[in-house]
Structure formats: C-alpha cells, structure tokens
Protein backbone atom coordinates (compact mmCIF):
# COMPACT_ATOMS: atom_id res chain seq x y z
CA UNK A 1 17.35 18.35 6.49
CA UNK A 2 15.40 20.27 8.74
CA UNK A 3 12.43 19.29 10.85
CA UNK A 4 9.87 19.83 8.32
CA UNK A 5 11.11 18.30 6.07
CA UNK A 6 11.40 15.20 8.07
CA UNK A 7 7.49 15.91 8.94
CA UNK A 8 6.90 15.78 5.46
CA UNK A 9 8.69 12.34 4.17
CA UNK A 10 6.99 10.70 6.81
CA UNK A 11 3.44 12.02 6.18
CA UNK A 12 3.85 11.26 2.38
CA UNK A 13 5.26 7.82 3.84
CA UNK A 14 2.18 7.34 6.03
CA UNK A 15 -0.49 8.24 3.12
CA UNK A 16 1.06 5.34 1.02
CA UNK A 17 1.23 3.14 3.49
CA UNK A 18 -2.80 3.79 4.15
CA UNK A 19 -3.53 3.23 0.71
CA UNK A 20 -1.21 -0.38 1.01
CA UNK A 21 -2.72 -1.44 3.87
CA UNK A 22 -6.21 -1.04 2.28
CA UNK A 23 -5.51 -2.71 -0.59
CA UNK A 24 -4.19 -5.91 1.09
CA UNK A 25 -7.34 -5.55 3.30
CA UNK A 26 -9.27 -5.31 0.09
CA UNK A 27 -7.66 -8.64 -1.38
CA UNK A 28 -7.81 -10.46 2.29
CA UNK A 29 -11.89 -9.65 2.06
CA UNK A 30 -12.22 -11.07 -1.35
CA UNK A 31 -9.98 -13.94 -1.46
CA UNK A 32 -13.48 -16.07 -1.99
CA UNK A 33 -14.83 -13.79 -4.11
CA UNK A 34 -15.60 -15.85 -7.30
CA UNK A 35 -18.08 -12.85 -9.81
CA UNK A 36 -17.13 -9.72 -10.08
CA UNK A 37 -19.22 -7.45 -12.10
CA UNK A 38 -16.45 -7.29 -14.49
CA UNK A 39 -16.68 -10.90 -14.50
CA UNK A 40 -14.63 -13.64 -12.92
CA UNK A 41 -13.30 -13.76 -9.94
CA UNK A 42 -11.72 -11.13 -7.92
CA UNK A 43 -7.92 -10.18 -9.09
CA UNK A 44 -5.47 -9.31 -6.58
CA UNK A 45 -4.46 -5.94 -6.54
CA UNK A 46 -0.39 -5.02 -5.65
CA UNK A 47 0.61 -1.09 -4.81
CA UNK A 48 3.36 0.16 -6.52
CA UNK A 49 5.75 3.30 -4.53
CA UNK A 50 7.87 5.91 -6.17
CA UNK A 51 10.02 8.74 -4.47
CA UNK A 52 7.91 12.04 -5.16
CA UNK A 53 9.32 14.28 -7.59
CA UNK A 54 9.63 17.63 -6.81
CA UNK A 55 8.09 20.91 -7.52
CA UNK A 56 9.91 23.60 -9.43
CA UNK A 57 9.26 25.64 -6.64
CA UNK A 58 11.02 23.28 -4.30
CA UNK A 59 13.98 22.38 -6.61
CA UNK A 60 14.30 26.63 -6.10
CA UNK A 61 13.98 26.79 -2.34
CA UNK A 62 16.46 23.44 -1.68
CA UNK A 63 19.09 26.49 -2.99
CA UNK A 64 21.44 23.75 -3.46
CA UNK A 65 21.03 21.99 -0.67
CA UNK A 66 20.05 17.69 -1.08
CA UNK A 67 16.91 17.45 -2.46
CA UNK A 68 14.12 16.15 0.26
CA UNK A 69 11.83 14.07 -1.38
CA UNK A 70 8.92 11.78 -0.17
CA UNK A 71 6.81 8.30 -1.51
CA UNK A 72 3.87 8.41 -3.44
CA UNK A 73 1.48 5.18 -4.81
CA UNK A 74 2.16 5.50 -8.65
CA UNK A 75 -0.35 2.74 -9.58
CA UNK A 76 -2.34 -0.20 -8.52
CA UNK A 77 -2.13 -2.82 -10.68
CA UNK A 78 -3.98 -6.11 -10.93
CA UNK A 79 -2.38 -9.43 -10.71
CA UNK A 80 -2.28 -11.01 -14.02
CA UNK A 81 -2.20 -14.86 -12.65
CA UNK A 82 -4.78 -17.17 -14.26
CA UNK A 83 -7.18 -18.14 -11.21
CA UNK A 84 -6.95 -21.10 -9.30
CA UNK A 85 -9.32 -24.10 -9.91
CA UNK A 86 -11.06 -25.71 -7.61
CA UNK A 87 -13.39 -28.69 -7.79
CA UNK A 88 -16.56 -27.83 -6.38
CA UNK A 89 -19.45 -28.83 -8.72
CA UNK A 90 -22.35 -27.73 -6.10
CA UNK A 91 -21.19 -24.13 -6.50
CA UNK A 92 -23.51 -21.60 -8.55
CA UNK A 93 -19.89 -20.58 -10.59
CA UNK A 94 -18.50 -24.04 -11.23
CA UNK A 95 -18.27 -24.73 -15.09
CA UNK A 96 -19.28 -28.15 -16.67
CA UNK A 97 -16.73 -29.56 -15.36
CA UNK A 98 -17.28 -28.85 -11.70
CA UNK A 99 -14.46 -26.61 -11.61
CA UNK A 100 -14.82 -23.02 -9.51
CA UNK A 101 -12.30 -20.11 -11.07
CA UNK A 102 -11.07 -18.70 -7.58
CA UNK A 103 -9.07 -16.10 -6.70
CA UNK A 104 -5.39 -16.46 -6.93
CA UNK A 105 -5.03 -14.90 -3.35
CA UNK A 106 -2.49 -16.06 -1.19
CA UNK A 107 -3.67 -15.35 2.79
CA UNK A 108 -0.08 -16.42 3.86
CA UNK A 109 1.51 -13.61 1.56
CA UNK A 110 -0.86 -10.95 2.65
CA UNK A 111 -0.35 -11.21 6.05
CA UNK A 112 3.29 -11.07 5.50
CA UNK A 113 2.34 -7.63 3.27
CA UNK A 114 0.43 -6.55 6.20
CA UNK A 115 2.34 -7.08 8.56
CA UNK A 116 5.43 -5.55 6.73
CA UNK A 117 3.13 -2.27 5.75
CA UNK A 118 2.01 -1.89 9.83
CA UNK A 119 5.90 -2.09 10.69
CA UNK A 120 6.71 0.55 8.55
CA UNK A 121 3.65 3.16 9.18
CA UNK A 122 4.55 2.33 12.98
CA UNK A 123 8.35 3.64 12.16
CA UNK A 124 7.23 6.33 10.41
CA UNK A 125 4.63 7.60 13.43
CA UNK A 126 7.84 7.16 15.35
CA UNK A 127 9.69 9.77 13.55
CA UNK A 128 6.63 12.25 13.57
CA UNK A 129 6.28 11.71 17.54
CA UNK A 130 10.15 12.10 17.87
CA UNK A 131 10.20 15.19 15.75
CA UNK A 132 7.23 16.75 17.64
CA UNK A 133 9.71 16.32 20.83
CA UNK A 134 12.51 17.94 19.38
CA UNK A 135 9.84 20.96 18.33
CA UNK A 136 8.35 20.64 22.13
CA UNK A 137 11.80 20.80 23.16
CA UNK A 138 12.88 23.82 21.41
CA UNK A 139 9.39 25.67 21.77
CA UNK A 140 11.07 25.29 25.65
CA UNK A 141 14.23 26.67 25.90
C-alpha cells in the first residue's frame, strides 16, 4: 500500500465518522423530543458502514496488487422500538391516559457511541498526520 492510499482509507474513514458523530448528536438533541412533523416522537437514528467498492478503473490500476478499499455510510436507518411511556398527564402530548410517547433514546448508549466514534476519527487523524511526516520526510532527503 502506498502512501496515498493510506491518505485515502483514512479520509473515507473520517467522512463516515462525521456523518456518525452527527447523527448521535442529532439523537442526544432530541431525546425529549415528543412531535415530530411526521408525527410521534423522535426515532433514533443508527449509521450503518460498508467497505467502499471499487471503481473499474481502480480494480485496473491495483494491476494485481491487494485491493485498497475505504468505508462509506450505506444507510441511516431509524430505530424501530415502540416509544417509551411516561406518565405525565400535564404534558400537551399525553393521551387520555396521562401517558407521554417519548423517545426510546438511551443517553448512556450514545455517549458510549460518541465516545467510540471520537476514538476512532482521532486514530484515523493520527494516520493522516503520520503519513504527512513520512511525505515531509521524503520531500527532505
């Protein structure tokens, strides 16, 4: 694998990573959301990764050497759970029963996402700083 290509895993790696990280800061900011214009409360949203499937033109240029391929978000679904139900008959969304339909948003699990995304766009930063030293280093001799 040659320096570019590393460049490129980890950029593809870092752009997925974004788009995780906002989507558990999207579900963090709405875990009291109870209407949504589609109606109901808020669903939480998970990211889904794939490897990146390469272009003809790559599969050509690899000239038999290992394929190099990077991540890429394949879909964002939303969670399917039924919401949770909590007994507050003064809010403006409780039912006739004094029941509120809130999000099914666990805070404890999204830190743990969060915290697990930030680890790994920090790693792969890492590998674009240590491969611009290796390119510094070389530009050098």
């Amino acid at each position: 694998m040659d320096i570019f290509s590393s460049l490129q895993v980890s950029a593809s790696a870092l752009t997925a990573q974004t788009i995780r990280l906002d989507t558990i800061s999207s579900n963090l900011a709405n875990v009291e959301t109870t209407s949504t214009p589609e109606g109901g409360p808020y669903k939480r949203k998970s990211v889904y990764f794939q490897s990146k499937p390469m272009s003809f033109k790559d599969h050509l240029d690899s000239s038999g050497k290992k394929a190099i391929q990077g991540v890429e978000v394949t879909k964002i679904l939303e969670d399917q759970d039924p919401p949770r139900k909590v007994y507050d008959p003064s809010h403006p969304d409780a039912d006739k029963d004094g029941y509120v339909a809130m999000p099914n948003i666990s805070v404890l699990k999204e830190m743990v996402d969060m915290m697990s995304a930030t680890r790994s766009y920090e790693a792969n930063v890492t590998v674009v700083k240590s491969a611009k030293r290796m390119i510094q280093k070389a530009m050098a001799i």
